[in-house]
Protein backbone atom coordinates (compact mmCIF):
# COMPACT_ATOMS: atom_id res chain seq x y z
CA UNK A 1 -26.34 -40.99 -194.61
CA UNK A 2 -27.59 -40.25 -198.14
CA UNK A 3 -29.49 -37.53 -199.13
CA UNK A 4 -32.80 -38.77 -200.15
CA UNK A 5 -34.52 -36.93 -203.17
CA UNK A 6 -37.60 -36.30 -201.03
CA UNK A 7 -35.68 -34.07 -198.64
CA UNK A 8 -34.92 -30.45 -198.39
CA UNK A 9 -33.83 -27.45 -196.24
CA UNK A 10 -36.61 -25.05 -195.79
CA UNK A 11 -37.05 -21.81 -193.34
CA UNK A 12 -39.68 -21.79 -191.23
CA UNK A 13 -40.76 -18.17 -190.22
CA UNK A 14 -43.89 -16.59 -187.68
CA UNK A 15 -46.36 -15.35 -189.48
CA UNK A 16 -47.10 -12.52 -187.04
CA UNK A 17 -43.68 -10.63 -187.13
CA UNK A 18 -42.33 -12.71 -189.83
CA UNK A 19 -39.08 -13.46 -187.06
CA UNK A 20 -36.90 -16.73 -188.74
CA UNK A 21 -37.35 -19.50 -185.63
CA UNK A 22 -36.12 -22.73 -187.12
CA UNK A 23 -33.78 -24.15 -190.52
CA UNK A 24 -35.45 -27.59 -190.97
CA UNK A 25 -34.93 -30.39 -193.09
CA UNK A 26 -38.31 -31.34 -194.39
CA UNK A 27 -38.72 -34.70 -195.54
CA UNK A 28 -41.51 -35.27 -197.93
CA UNK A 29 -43.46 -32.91 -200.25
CA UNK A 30 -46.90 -30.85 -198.15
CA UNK A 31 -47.55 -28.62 -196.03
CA UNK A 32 -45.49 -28.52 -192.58
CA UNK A 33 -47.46 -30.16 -190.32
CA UNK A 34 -44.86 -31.57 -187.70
CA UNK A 35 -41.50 -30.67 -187.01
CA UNK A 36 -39.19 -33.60 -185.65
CA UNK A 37 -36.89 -32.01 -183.18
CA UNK A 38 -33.64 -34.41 -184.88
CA UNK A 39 -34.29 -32.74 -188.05
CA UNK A 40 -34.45 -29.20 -187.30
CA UNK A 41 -31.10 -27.58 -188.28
CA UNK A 42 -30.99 -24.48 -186.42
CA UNK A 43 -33.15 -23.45 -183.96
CA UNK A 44 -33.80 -19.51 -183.16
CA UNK A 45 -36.52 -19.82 -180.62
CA UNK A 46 -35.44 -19.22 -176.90
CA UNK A 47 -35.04 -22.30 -175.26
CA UNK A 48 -36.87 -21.36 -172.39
CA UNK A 49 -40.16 -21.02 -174.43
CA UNK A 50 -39.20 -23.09 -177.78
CA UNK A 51 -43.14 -23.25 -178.73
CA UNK A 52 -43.57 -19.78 -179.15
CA UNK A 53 -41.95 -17.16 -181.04
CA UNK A 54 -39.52 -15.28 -179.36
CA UNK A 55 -40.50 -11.68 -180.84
CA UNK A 56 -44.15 -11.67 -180.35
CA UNK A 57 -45.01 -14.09 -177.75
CA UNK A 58 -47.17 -16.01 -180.43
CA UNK A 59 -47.44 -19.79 -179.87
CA UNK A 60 -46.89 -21.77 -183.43
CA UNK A 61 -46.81 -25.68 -182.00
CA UNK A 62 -47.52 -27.75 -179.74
CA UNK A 63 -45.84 -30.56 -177.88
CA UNK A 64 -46.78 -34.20 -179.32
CA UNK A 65 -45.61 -38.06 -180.24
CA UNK A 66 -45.98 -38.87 -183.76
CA UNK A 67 -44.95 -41.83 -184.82
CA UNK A 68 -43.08 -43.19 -181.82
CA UNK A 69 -41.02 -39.75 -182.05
CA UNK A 70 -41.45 -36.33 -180.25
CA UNK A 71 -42.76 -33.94 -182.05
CA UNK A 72 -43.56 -30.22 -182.81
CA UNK A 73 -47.42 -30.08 -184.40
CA UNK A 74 -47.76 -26.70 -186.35
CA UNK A 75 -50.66 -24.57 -185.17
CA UNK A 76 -52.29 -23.65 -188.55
CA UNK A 77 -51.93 -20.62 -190.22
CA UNK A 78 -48.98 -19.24 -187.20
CA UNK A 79 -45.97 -19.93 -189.56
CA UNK A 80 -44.98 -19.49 -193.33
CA UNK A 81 -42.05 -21.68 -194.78
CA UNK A 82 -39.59 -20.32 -197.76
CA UNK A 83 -37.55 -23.02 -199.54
């Protein structure tokens, strides 16, 4: 598959303890709003409790379909990303 030119690895990090939980591959330019489970990289959470952070107990996301897909909808303000 080709790399498109709108795409790019970012980190995606809790904004509470600042713990790394995901590598994604962002598609688009914005904010992160969703995270598409086939497009995250590497996933640090514990996959008992993937929707919250697994240093502080904070939940950043939410369960959802978007799209037709499954999806992880960002709780505002609970993460920071660094490219």
């Amino acid at each position: 598959m080709a790399k498109r030119r709108d795409e790019f690895n970012i980190d995606v990090y809790c904004s509470n303890c600042r713990t790394h939980l995901y590598r994604y591959r962002k598609e688009g330019e914005g904010h992160l709003v969703k995270c598409y489970g086939s497009n995250v990289l590497k996933d640090y959470t514990n996959p008992e409790n993937p929707l919250h952070c697994h240093e502080c107990g904070t939940e950043f996301a939410r369960e959802t379909m978007m799209h037709g897909r499954p999806a992880y909808k960002i709780i505002q303000g609970k993460v920071f990303v660094r490219r």
